[in-house]
Protein backbone atom coordinates (compact mmCIF):
# COMPACT_ATOMS: atom_id res chain seq x y z
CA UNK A 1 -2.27 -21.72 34.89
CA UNK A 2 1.58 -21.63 34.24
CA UNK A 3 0.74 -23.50 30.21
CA UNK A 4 -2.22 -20.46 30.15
CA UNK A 5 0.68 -17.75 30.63
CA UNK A 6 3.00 -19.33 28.54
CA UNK A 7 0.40 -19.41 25.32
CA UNK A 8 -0.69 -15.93 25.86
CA UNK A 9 3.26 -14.60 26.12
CA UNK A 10 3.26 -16.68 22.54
CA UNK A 11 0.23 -15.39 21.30
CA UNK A 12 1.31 -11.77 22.40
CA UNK A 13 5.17 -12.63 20.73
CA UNK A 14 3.04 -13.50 17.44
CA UNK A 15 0.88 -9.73 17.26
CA UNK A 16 4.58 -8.03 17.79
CA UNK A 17 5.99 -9.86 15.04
CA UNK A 18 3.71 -8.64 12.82
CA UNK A 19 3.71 -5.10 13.95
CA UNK A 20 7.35 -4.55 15.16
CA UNK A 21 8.87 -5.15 11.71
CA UNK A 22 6.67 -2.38 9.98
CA UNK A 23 7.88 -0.11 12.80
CA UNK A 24 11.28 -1.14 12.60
CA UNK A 25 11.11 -0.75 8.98
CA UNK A 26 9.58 2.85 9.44
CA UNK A 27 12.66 3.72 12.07
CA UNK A 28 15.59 2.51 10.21
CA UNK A 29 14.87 4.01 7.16
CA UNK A 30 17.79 6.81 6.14
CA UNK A 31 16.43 9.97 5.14
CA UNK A 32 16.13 10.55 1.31
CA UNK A 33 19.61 11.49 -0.33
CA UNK A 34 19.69 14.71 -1.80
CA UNK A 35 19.44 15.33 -5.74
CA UNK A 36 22.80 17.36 -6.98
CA UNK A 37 21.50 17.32 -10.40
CA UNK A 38 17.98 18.60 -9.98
CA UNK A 39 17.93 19.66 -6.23
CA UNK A 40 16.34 19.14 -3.07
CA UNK A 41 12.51 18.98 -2.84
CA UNK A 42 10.10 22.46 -1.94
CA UNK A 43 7.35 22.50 0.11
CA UNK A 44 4.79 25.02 -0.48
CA UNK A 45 2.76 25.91 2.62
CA UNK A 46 -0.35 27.62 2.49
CA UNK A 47 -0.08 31.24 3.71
CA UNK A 48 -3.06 31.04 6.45
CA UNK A 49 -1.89 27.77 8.15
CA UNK A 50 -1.58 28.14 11.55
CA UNK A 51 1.64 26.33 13.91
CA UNK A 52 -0.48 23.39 14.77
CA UNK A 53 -1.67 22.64 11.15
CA UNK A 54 1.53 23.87 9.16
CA UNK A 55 3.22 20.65 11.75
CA UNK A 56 0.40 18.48 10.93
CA UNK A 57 0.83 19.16 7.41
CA UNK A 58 4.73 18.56 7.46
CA UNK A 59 3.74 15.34 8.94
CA UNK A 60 1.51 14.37 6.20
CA UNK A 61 4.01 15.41 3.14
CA UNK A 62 6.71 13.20 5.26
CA UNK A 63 9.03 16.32 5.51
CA UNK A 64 11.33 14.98 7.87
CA UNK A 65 12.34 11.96 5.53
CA UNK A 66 13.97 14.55 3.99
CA UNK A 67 17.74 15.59 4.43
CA UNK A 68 16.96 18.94 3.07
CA UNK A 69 13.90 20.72 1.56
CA UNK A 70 13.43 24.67 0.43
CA UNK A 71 10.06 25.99 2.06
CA UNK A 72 8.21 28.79 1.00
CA UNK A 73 4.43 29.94 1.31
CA UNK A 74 2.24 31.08 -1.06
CA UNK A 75 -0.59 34.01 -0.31
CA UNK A 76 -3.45 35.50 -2.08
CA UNK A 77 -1.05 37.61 -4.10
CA UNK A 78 -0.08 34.66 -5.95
CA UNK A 79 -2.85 33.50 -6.63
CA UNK A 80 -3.33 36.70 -8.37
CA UNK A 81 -0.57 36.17 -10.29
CA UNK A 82 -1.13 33.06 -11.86
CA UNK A 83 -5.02 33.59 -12.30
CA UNK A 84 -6.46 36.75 -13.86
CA UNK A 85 -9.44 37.79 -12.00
CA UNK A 86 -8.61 36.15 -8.57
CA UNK A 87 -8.80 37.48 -5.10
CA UNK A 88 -5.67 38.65 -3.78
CA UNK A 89 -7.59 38.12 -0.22
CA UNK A 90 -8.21 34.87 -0.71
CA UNK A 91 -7.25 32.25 2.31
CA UNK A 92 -4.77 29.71 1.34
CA UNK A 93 -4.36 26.02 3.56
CA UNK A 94 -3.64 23.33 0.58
CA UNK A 95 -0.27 22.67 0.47
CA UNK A 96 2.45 20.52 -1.45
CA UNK A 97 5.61 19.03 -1.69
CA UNK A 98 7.53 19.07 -5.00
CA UNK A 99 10.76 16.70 -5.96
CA UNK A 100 11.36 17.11 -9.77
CA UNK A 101 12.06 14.21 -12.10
CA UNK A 102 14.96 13.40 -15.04
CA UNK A 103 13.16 14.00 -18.26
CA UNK A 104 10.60 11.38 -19.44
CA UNK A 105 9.77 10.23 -16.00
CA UNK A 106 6.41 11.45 -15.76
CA UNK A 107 3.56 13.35 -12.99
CA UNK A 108 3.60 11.64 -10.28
CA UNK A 109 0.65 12.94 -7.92
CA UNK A 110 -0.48 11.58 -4.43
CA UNK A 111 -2.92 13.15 -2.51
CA UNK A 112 -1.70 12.33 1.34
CA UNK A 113 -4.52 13.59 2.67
CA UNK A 114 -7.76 12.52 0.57
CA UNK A 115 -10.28 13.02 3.28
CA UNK A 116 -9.19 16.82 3.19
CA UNK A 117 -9.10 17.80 -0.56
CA UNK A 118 -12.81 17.20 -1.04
CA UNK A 119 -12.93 18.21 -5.05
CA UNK A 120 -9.95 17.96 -6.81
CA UNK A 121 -8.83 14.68 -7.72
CA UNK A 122 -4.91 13.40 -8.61
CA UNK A 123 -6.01 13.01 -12.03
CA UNK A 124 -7.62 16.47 -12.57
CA UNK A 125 -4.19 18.13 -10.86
CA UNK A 126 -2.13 16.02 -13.04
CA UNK A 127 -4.14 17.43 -16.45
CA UNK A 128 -4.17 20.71 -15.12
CA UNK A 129 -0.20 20.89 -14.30
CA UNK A 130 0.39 19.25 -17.74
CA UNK A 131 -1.71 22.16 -19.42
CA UNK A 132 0.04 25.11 -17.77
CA UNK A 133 3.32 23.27 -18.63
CA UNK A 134 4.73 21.35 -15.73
CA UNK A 135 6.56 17.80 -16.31
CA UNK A 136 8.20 15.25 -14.79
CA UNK A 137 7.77 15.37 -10.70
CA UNK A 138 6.25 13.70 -7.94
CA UNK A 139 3.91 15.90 -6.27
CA UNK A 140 2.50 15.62 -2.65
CA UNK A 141 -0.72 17.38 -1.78
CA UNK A 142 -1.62 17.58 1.73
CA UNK A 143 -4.31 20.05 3.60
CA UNK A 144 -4.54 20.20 7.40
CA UNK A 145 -8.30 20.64 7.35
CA UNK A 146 -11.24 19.74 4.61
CA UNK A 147 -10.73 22.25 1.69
CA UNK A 148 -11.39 22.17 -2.30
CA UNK A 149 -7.34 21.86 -3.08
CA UNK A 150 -7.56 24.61 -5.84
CA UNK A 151 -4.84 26.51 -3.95
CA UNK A 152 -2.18 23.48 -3.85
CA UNK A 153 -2.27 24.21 -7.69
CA UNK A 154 -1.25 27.91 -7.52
CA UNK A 155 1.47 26.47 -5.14
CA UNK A 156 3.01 24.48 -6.82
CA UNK A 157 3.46 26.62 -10.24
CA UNK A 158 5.25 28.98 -7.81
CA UNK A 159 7.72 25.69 -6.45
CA UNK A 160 8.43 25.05 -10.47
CA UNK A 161 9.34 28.59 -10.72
CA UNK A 162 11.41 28.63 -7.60
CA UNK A 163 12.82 25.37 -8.53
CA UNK A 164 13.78 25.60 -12.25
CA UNK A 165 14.25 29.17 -12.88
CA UNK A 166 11.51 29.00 -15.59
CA UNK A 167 8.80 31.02 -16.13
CA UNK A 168 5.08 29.82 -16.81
CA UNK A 169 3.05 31.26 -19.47
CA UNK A 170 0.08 33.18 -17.58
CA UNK A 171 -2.19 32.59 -20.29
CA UNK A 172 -1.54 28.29 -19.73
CA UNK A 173 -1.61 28.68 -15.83
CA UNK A 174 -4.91 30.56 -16.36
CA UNK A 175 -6.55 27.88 -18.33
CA UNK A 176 -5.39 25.13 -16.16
CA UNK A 177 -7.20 26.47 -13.51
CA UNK A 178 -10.07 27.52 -15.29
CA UNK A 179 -9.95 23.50 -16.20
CA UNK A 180 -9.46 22.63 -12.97
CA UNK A 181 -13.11 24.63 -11.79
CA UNK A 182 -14.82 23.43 -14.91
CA UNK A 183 -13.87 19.68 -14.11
CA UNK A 184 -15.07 20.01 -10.89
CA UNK A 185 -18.15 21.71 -11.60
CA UNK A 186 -18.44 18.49 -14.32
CA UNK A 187 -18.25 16.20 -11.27
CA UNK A 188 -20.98 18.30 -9.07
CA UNK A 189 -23.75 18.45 -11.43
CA UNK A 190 -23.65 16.48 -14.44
CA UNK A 191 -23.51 12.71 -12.71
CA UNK A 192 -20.62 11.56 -13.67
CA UNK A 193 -17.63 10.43 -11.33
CA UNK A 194 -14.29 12.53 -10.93
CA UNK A 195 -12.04 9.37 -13.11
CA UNK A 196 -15.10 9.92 -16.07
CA UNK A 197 -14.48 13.37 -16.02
CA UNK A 198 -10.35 13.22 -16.36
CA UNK A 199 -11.06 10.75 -18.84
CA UNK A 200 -13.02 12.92 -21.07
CA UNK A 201 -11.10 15.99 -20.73
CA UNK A 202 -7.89 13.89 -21.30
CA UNK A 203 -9.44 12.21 -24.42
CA UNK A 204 -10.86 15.88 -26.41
CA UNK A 205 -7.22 17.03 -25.66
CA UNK A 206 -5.41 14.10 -27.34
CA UNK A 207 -8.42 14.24 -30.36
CA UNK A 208 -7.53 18.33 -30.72
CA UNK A 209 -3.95 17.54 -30.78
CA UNK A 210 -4.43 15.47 -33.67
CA UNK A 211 -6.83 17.02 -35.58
CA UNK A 212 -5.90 20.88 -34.54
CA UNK A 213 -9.04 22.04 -34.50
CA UNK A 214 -9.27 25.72 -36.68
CA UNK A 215 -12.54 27.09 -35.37
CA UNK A 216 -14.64 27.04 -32.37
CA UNK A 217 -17.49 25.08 -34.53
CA UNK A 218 -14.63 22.55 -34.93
CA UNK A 219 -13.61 22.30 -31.28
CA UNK A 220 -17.49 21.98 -30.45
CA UNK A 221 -17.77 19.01 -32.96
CA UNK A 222 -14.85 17.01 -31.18
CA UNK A 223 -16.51 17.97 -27.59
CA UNK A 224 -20.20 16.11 -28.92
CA UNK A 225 -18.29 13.72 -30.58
CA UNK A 226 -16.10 12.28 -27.09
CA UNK A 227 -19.12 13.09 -25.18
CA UNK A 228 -21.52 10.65 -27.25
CA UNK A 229 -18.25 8.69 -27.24
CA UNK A 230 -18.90 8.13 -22.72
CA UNK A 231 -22.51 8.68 -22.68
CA UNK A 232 -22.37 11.67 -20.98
CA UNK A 233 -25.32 14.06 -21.19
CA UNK A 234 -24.84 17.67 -20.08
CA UNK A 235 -26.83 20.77 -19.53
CA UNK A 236 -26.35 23.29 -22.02
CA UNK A 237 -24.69 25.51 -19.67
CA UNK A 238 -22.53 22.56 -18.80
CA UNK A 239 -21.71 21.95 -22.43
CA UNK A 240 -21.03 25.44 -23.29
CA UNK A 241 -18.20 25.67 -20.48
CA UNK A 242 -16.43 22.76 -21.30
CA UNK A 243 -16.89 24.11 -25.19
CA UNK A 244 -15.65 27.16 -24.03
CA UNK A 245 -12.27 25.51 -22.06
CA UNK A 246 -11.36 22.98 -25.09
CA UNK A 247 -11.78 26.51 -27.38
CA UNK A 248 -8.46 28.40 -25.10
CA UNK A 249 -7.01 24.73 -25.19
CA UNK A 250 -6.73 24.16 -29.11
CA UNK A 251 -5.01 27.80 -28.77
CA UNK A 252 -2.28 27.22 -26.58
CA UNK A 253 -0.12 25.14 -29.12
CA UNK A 254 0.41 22.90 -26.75
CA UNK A 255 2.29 19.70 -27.35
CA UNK A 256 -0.35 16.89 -26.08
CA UNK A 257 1.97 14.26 -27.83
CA UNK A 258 4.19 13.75 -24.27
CA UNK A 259 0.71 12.99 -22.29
CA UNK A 260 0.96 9.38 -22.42
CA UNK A 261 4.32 9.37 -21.23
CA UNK A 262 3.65 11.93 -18.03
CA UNK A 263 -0.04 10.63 -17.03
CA UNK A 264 1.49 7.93 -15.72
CA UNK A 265 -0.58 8.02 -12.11
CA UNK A 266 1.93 5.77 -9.90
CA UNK A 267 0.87 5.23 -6.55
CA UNK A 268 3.08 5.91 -3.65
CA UNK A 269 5.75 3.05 -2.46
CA UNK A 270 3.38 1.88 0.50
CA UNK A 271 0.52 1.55 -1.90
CA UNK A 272 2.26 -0.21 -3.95
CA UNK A 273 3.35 -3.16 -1.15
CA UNK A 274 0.21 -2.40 1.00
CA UNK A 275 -2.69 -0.67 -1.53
CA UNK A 276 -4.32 -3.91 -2.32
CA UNK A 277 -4.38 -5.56 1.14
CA UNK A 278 -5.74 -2.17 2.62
CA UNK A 279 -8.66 -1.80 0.37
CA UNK A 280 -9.49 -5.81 1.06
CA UNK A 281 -12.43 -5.26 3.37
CA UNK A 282 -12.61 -9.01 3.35
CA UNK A 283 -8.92 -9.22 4.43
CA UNK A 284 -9.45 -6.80 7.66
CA UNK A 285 -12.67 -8.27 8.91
CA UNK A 286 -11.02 -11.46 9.00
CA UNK A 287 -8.62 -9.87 10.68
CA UNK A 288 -10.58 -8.92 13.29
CA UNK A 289 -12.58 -11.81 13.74
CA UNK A 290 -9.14 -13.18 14.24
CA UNK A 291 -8.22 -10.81 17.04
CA UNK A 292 -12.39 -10.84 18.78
CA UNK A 293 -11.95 -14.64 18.84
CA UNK A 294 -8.14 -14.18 20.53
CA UNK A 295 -9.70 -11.73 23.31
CA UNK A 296 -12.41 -13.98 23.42
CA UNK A 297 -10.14 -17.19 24.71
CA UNK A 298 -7.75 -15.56 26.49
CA UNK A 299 -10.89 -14.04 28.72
CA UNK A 300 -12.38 -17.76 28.89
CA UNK A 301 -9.16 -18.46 30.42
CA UNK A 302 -9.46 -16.65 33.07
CA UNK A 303 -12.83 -16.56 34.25
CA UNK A 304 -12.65 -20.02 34.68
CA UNK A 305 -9.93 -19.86 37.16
């Protein structure tokens, strides 16, 4: 009996080693330093969060691995502001966390709560953000409770504002969400997954940037063109929207030259050391076949005794 106790202490020493060190990891690590040259990150909270889900979204966007942040909330009223034809009524619960970038280092987006932001994907944000002219930052998007995440966008032009003292052409913050809704509706009802839609859209951009497109026939061209290019086949209503979008695109003189350089798409730091291992479905069922068959001997043990 005494050689049974003594294995299962060791067995038990073995599961803390694993887990101890990620928690001790977790618990000694200092709280982000704060940036003198470009400033401390801003959370945007959504203005119809209530106590319980404004904490759980704090806890999401890691707030308190921060020495300092700037908070603010966005409403209705800016939604208006950034997109003609909105509802100043409308409820707001996607939120984000903002930490701008030196020059050249790219979007960054993670979406810490996927399960909740149920149609707008990190690469349609990042598209979006590049069209109504926002650079270099990694960008948290978090939402308490399932919701599209069209209002995390509106959010965060108001944190670049805050943030940089700029001010965002209307007319590009318009269009970027206007993309936004037309790349979702893409991924709804034409078949095609939310990566084959950022592709496409991504693609007619960089083919108007270099052939600057001067008519709408000419814009309509390079949208059949890139969608022969993927095999995609849309309704004509379909078709005609995205038409439509590319059309206000080409006439934004916007410089799609720097997209290569911001799209980069990096993956958070725990992704990075744990991304692979967690989507290994192989890896965790051995796992716990592992742990069944532990449970399984140490009960053996005992019920012989």
């Amino acid at each position: 009996m005494k050689q049974k106790w003594i294995a299962l202490i060791a067995v038990f020493a073995l599961m803390l080693s694993i887990v101890l060190p990620l928690n001790a990891s977790a618990a000694t690590t200092a709280k982000n330093p704060i940036n003198e040259k470009l400033g401390v990150p801003i959370v945007v909270y959504g203005s119809n969060l209530s106590a319980e889900e404004k904490e759980n979204v704090k806890i999401a966007l890691r707030v308190d691995k921060e020495t300092e942040v700037d908070e603010i909330t966005i409403s209705g009223q800016d939604l208006a502001k950034y997109i003609k034809d909105s509802n100043p009524s409308s409820r707001m619960f996607s939120s984000a966390k903002i930490t701008r970038q030196d020059a050249g280092k790219g979007l960054v987006i993670s979406i810490v709560t996927p399960e909740n932001i149920t149609q707008v994907t990190s690469e349609m944000y990042a598209s979006a953000m590049l069209t109504a002219g926002i650079e270099d930052a990694i960008v948290e998007i978090a939402a308490p409770k399932p919701v599209t995440g069209h209002s995390a966008l509106v959010g965060i032009y108001k944190a670049y504002e805050v943030k940089t003292g700029e001010t965002l052409d209307i007319e590009r913050t318009d269009v970027a969400n206007d993309e936004l809704s037309v790349a979702t509706s893409l991924a709804e009802s034409a078949g095609v997954t939310d990566a084959q839609v950022a592709e496409l859209l991504t693609e007619i951009k960089k083919v108007i940037a270099e052939n600057k497109p001067e008519s709408k026939e000419e814009v309509q061209q390079i949208v059949e063109d890139q969608l022969a290019k993927f095999q995609i086949n849309l309704s004509d209503r379909d078709r005609q929207l995205l038409v439509d979008l590319m059309d206000r695109i080409s006439n934004l003189n916007i410089d799609f030259s720097k997209w290569s350089d911001q799209l980069s798409y990096l993956s958070t730091e725990f992704n990075e050391k744990f991304g692979a291992i967690l989507e290994d479905e192989g890896f965790w069922q051995s796992v716990k076949n592992f742990f069944n068959s532990l449970i399984d001997t140490i009960s053996s043990w005992f019920s012989k005794e």
